[in-house]
Protein backbone atom coordinates (compact mmCIF):
# COMPACT_ATOMS: atom_id res chain seq x y z
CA UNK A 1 131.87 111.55 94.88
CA UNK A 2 129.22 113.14 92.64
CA UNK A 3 126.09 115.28 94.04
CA UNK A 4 122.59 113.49 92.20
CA UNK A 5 120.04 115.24 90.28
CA UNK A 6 117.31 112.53 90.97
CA UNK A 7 113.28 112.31 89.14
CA UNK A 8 110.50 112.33 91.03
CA UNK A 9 107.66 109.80 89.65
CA UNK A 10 104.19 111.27 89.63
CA UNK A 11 102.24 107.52 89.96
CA UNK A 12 98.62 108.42 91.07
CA UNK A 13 98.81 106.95 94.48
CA UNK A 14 102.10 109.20 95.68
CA UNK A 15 100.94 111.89 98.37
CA UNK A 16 101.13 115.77 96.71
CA UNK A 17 102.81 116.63 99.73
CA UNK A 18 105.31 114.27 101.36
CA UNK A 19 108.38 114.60 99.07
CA UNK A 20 108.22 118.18 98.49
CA UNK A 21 108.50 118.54 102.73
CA UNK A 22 111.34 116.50 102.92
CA UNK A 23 113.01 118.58 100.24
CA UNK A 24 111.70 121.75 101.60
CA UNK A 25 110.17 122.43 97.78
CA UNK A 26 106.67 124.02 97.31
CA UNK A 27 104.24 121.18 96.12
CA UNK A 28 103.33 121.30 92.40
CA UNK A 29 99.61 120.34 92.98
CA UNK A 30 100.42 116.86 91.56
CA UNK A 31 101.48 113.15 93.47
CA UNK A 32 104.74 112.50 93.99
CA UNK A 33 105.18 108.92 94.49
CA UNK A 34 108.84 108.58 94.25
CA UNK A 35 112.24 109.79 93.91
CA UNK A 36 114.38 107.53 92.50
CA UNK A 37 118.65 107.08 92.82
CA UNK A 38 121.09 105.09 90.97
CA UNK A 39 121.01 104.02 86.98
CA UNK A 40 117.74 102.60 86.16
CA UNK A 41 117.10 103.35 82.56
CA UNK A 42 113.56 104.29 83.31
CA UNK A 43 114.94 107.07 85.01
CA UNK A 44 119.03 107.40 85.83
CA UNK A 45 120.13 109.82 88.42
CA UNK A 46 122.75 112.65 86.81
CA UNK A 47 125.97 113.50 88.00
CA UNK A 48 128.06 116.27 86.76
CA UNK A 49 131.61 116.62 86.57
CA UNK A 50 132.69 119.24 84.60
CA UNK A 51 132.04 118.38 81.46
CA UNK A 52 127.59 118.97 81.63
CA UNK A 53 124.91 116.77 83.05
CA UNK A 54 125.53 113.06 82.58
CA UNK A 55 123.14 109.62 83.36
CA UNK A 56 124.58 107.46 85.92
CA UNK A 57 123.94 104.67 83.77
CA UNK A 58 126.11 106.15 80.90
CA UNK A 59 128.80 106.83 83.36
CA UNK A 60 128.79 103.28 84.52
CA UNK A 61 128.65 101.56 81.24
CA UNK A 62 131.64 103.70 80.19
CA UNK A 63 133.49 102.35 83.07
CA UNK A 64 132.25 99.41 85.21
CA UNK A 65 134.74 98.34 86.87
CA UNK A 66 135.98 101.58 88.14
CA UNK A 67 132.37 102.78 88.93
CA UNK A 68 131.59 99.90 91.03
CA UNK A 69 134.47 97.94 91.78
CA UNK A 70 136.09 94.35 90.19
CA UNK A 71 134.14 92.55 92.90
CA UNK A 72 130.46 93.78 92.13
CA UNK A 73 130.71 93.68 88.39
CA UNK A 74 132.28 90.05 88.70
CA UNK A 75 129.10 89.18 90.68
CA UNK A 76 126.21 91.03 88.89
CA UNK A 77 127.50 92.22 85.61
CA UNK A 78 128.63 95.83 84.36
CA UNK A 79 125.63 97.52 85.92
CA UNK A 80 124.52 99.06 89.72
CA UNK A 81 123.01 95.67 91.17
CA UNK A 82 120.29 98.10 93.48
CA UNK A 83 117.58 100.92 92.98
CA UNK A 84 117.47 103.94 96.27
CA UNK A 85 114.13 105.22 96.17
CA UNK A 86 112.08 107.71 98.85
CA UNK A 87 108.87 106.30 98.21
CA UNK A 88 105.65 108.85 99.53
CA UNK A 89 102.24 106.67 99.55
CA UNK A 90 99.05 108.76 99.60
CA UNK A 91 96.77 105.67 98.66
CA UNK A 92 97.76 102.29 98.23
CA UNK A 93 99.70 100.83 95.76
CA UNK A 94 98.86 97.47 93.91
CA UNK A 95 98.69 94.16 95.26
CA UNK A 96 101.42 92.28 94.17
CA UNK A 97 104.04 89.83 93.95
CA UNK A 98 107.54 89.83 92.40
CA UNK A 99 109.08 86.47 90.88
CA UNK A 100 112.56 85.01 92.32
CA UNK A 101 115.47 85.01 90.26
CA UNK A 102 114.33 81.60 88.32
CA UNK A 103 110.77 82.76 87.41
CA UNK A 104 111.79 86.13 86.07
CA UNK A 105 114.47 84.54 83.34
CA UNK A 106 111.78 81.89 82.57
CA UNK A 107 109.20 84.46 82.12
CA UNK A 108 111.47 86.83 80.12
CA UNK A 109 112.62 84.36 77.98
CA UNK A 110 109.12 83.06 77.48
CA UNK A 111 107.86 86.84 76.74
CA UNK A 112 110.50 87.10 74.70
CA UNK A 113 110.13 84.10 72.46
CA UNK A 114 106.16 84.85 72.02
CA UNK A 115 106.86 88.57 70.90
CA UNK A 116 105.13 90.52 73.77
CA UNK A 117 106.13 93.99 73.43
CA UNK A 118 108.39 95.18 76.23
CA UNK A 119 106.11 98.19 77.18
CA UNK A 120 102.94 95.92 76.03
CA UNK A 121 100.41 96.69 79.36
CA UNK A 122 99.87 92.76 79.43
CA UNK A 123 103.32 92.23 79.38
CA UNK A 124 104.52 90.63 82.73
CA UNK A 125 108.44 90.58 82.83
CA UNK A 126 110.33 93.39 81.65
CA UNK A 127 113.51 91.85 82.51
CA UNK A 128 114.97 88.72 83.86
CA UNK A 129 115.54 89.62 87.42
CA UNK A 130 114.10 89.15 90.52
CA UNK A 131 112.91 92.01 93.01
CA UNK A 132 113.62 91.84 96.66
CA UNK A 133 113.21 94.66 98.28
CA UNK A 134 113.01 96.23 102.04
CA UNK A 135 110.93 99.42 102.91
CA UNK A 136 112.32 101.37 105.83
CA UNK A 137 109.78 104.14 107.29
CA UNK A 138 110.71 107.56 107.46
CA UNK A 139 107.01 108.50 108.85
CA UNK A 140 104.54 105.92 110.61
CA UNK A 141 103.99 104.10 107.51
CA UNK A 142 101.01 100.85 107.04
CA UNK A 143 101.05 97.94 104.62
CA UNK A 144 100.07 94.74 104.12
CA UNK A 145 102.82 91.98 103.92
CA UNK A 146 102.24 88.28 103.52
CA UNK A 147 99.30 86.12 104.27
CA UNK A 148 97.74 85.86 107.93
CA UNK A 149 96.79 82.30 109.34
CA UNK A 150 93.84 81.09 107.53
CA UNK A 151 91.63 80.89 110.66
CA UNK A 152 92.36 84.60 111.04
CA UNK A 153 91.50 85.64 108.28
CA UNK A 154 88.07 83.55 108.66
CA UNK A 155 87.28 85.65 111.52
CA UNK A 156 87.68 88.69 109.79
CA UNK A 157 85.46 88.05 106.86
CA UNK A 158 82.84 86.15 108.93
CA UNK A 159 82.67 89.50 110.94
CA UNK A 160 81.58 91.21 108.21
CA UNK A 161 78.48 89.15 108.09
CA UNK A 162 78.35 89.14 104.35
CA UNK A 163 76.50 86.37 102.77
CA UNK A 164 78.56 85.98 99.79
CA UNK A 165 81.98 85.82 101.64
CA UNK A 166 80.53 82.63 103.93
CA UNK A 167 81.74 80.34 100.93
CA UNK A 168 85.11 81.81 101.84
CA UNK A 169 84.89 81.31 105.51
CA UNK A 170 83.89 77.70 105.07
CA UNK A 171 87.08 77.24 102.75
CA UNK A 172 89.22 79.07 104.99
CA UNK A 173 88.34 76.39 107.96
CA UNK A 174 88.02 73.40 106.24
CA UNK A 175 90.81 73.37 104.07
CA UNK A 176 95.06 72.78 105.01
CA UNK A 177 96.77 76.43 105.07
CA UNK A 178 98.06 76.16 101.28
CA UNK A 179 94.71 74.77 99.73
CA UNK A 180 92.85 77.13 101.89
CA UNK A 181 94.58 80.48 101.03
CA UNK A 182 95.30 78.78 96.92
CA UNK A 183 91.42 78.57 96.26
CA UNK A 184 90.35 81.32 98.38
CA UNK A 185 92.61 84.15 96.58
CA UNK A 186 91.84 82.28 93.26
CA UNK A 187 88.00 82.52 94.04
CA UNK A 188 88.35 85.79 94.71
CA UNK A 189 90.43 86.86 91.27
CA UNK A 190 88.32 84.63 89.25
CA UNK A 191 84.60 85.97 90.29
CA UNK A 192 81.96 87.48 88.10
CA UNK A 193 83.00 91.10 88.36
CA UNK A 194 79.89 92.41 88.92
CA UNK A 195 78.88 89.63 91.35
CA UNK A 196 82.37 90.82 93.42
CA UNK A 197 82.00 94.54 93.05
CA UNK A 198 78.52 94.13 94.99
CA UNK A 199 80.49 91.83 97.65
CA UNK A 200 83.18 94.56 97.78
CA UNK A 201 80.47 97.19 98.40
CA UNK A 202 79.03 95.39 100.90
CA UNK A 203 82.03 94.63 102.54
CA UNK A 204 82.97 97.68 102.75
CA UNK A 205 80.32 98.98 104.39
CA UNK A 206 80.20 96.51 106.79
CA UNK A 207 84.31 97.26 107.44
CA UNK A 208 83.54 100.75 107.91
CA UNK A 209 80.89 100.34 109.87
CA UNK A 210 82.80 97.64 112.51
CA UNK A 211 85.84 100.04 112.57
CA UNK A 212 88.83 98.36 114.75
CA UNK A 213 90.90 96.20 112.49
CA UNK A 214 88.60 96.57 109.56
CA UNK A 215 88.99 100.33 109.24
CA UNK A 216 92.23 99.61 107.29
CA UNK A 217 89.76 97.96 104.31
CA UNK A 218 87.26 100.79 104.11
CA UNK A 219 89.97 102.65 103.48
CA UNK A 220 91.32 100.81 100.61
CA UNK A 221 87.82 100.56 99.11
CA UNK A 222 87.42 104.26 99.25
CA UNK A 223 90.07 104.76 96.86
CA UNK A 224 89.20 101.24 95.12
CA UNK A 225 85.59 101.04 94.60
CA UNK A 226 84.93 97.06 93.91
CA UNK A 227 87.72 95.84 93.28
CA UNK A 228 88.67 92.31 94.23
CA UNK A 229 91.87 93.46 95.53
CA UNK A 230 89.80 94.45 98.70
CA UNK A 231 88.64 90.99 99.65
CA UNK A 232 92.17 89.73 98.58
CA UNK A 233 93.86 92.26 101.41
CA UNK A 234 91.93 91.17 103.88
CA UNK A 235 94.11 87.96 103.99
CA UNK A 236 97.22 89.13 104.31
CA UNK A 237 98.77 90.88 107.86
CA UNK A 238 98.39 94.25 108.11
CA UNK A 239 101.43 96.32 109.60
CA UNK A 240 102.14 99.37 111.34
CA UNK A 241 105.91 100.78 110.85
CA UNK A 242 107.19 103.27 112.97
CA UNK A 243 110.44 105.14 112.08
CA UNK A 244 113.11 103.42 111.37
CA UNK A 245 111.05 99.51 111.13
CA UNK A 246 111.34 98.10 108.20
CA UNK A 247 110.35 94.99 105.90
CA UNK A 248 111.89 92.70 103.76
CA UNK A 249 110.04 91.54 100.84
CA UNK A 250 110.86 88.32 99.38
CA UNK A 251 109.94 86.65 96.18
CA UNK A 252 106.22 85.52 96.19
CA UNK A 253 105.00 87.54 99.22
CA UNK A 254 102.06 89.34 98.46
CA UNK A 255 102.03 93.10 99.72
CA UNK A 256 100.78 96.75 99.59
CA UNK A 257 101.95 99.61 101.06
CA UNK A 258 99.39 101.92 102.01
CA UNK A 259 100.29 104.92 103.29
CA UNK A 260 103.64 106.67 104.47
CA UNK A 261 107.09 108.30 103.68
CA UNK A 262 109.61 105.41 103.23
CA UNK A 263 113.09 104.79 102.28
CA UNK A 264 113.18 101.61 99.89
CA UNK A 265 115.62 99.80 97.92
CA UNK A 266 115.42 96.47 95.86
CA UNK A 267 117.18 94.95 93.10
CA UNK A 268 116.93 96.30 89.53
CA UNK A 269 114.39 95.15 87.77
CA UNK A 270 110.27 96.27 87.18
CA UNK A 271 108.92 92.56 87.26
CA UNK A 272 105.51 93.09 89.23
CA UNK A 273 102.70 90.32 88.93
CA UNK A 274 99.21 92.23 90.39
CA UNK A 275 96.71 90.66 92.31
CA UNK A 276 94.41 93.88 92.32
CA UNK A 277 94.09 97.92 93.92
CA UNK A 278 94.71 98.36 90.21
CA UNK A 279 93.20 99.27 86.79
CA UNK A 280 96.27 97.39 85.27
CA UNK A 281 96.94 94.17 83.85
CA UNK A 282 96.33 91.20 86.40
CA UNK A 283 97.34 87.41 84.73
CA UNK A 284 95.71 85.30 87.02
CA UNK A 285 97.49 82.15 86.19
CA UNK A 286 101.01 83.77 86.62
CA UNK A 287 100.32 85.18 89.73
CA UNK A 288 98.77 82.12 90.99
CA UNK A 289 102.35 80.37 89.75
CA UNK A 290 104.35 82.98 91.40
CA UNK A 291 102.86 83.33 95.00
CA UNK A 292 103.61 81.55 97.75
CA UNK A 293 100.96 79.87 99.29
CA UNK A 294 101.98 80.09 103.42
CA UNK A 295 100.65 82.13 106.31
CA UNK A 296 104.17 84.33 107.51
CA UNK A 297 105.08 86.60 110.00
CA UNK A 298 105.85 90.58 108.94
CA UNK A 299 108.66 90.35 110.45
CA UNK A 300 109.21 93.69 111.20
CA UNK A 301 113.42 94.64 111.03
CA UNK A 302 115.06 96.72 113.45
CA UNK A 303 118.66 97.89 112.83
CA UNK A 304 121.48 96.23 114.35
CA UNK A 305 124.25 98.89 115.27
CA UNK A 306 127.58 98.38 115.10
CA UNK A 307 130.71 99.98 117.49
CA UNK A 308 131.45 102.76 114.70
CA UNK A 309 127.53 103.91 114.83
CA UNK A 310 126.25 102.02 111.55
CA UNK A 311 122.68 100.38 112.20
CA UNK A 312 122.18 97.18 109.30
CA UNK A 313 119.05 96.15 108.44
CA UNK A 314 119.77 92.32 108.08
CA UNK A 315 118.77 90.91 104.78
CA UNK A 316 119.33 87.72 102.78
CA UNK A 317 120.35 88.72 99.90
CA UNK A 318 123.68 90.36 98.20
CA UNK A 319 122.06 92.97 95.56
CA UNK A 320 121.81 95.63 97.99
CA UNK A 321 122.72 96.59 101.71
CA UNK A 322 121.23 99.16 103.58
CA UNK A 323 121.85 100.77 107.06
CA UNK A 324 122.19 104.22 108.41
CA UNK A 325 124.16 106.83 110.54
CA UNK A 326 121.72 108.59 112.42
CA UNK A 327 124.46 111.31 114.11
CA UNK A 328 123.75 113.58 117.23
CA UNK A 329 125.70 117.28 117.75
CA UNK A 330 128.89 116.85 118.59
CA UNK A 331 129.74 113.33 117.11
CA UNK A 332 132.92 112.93 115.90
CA UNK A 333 133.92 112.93 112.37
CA UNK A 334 133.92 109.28 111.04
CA UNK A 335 135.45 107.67 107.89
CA UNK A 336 133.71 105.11 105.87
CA UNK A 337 136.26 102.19 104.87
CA UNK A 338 136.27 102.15 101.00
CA UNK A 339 133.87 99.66 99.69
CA UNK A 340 131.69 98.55 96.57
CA UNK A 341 129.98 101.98 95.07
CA UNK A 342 127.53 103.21 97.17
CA UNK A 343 124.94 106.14 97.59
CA UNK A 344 124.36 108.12 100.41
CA UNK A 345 120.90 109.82 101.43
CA UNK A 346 120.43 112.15 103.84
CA UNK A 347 116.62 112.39 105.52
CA UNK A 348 117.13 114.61 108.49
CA UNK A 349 119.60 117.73 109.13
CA UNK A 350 122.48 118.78 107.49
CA UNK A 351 125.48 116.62 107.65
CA UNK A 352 128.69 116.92 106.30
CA UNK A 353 129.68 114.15 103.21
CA UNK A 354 133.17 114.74 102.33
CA UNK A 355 133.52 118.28 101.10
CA UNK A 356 129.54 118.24 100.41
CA UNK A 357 126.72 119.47 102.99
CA UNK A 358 123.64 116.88 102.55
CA UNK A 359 120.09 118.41 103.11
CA UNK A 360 116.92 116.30 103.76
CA UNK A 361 116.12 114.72 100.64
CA UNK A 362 119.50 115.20 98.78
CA UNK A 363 121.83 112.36 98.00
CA UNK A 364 125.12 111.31 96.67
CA UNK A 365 127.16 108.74 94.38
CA UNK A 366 130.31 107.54 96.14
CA UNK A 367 132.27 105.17 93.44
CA UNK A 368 134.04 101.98 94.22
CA UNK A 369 137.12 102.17 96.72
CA UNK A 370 136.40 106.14 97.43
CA UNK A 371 136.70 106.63 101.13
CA UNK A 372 133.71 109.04 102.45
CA UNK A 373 134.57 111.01 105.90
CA UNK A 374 130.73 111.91 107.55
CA UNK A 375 130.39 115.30 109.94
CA UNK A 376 127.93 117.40 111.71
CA UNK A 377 124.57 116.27 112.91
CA UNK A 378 122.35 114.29 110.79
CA UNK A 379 120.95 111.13 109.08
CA UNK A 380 122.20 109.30 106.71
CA UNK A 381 121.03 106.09 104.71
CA UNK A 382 123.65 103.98 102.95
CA UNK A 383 123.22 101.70 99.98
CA UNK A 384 125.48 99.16 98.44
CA UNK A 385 125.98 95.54 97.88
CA UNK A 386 127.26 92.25 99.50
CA UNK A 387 129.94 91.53 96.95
């Protein structure tokens, strides 16, 4: 197995302080938003051995099959299916949506064909994958995940008592639930900005000054001043994680995280469609094509443990599989059966990995068929695939 040497991404909304605890580093000052493990090319973990510092992703493309097993390059090509990240929200991120697997290699290949730039900011698929992904919280962690019932949302905007939401309201309750939420959320993108940034003002205001469940959308305001995005949250379900919960995010769920220290993993790809909390690029009519119109349930994940001590969080989908060890003093040493590559994180104490000692924050790269024996007190995430 191979010890990573991982980047940290300094996005504006990452806490300065969150990461750098885990670690046990001083903070720089700076947001850290995430640490990221495995062999994107935006930023590949290094291994070393022997011969100086090496990407993962060079080490994989030099040998798949060996790196990550027959199986998993059969099913997803020559390349790690999954991206490990430790994800530290200080403010919330972007409103958005990711495309399934269908709408990402239409999109790319439409991009493509027209000549959008792959780093163009209006450019909305940077590859032709989709992006499940599943946020597990490491610290009581809040987001927003999928649209509440339209009369729900009716009530929380009407309580605001803001004249120019009432047009909303009335749609909300007169409309079917996919009409209703459709012409709402495109009412709201659509809008005369400044027309909207006065509604988000006042709306904020009036969310701040109610407190309960509107604090949540003061909050957001305060570190996104009139933007639509606010009145666009306010449909959605608002969750509290605590440790260990987690959430699955599907393709054309709208979400946010919002604040927290988190363990998440998705599939590889950076296809994002924004519906606002950001200064970047929002298409309107693709988002509108890629979101699911449907009031869901959270539905917040609990692991499922197994005899030998592993605790799966369920999901449906083979890219990547996550669960963890989470090992008291005095467990007994316990083999992994050899399996697909895999990384292993550790978030809490100081557990033995093989011949390696994990501390908080510090991670390894196990390669296909390599059996891993875990020891001493600790936790430890594990990512692979279903292959």
């Amino acid at each position: 197995m191979d010890r990573l040497a991982n980047t940290v991404r300094p996005y504006a909304w990452g806490s300065p302080t969150a990461i750098p605890a885990l670690l046990g580093t001083a903070p720089t000052g700076e947001p850290q938003a995430e640490m990221w493990m495995g062999a994107h090319p935006g930023a590949p973990s290094r291994i070393d051995r022997g011969t100086g510092a090496a990407p993962l992703s060079a080490v994989i493309d030099a040998a798949p099959e060996a790196e990550l097993g027959e199986a998993t390059v059969k099913k997803f090509g020559p390349h790690l299916p999954f991206l490990l990240k430790i994800l530290a929200a200080g403010a919330p991120l972007s409103l958005q949506v990711h495309p399934n697997l269908v709408q990402a290699k239409q999109g790319y290949e439409d991009e493509q064909r027209s000549g959008v730039p792959i780093d163009a900011p209006h450019r909305n698929y940077k590859d032709a994958n989709h992006k499940p992904e599943l946020i597990c919280a490491l610290t009581p962690f809040d987001g927003l995940c999928g649209f509440r019932a339209p009369e729900e949302s009716a009530a929380l905007l009407a309580a605001l008592e803001v004249d120019s939401l009432e047009p909303y309201v009335d749609l909300l309750r007169a409309h079917p639930e996919e009409a209703a939420l459709r012409e709402v959320l495109t009412a709201v993108l659509t809008a005369d900005p400044e027309e909207m940034h006065a509604t988000v003002t006042e709306a904020a205001t009036a969310a701040g000054r109610l407190g309960g469940g509107h604090a949540p959308y003061a909050a957001i305001a305060h570190h996104y001043p009139g933007d639509p995005g606010v009145i666009a949250a306010m449909l959605l379900n608002y969750v509290q994680l605590q440790p260990g919960e987690a959430l699955f995010l599907g393709a054309g769920v709208p979400h946010a995280y919002l604040n927290g220290l988190g363990v998440e993993i998705m599939a590889n790809s950076d296809n994002v469609l924004r519906c606002g909390l950001t200064p970047k690029h929002v298409d309107v009519p693709e988002l509108l094509r890629i979101v699911r119109f449907e009031a869901t349930d959270p539905g917040v994940l609990r692991p499922e443990a197994a005899p030998d001590g592993e605790e799966l969080y369920d999901t449906p989908i083979d890219e990547f599989r996550l669960s963890r060890y989470v090992r008291p003093e005095g467990a007994a040493p316990l083999t992994l059966p050899a399996s697909p590559a895999q990384i292993l994180l550790c978030t809490a104490g100081e557990p033995g990995v093989g011949q390696l000692t994990l501390a908080p924050g510090r991670s390894v790269f196990v390669p296909a068929g390599e059996n891993v024996t875990l020891s001493g007190a600790g936790t430890i995430y594990r990512a692979t695939v279903v292959a």
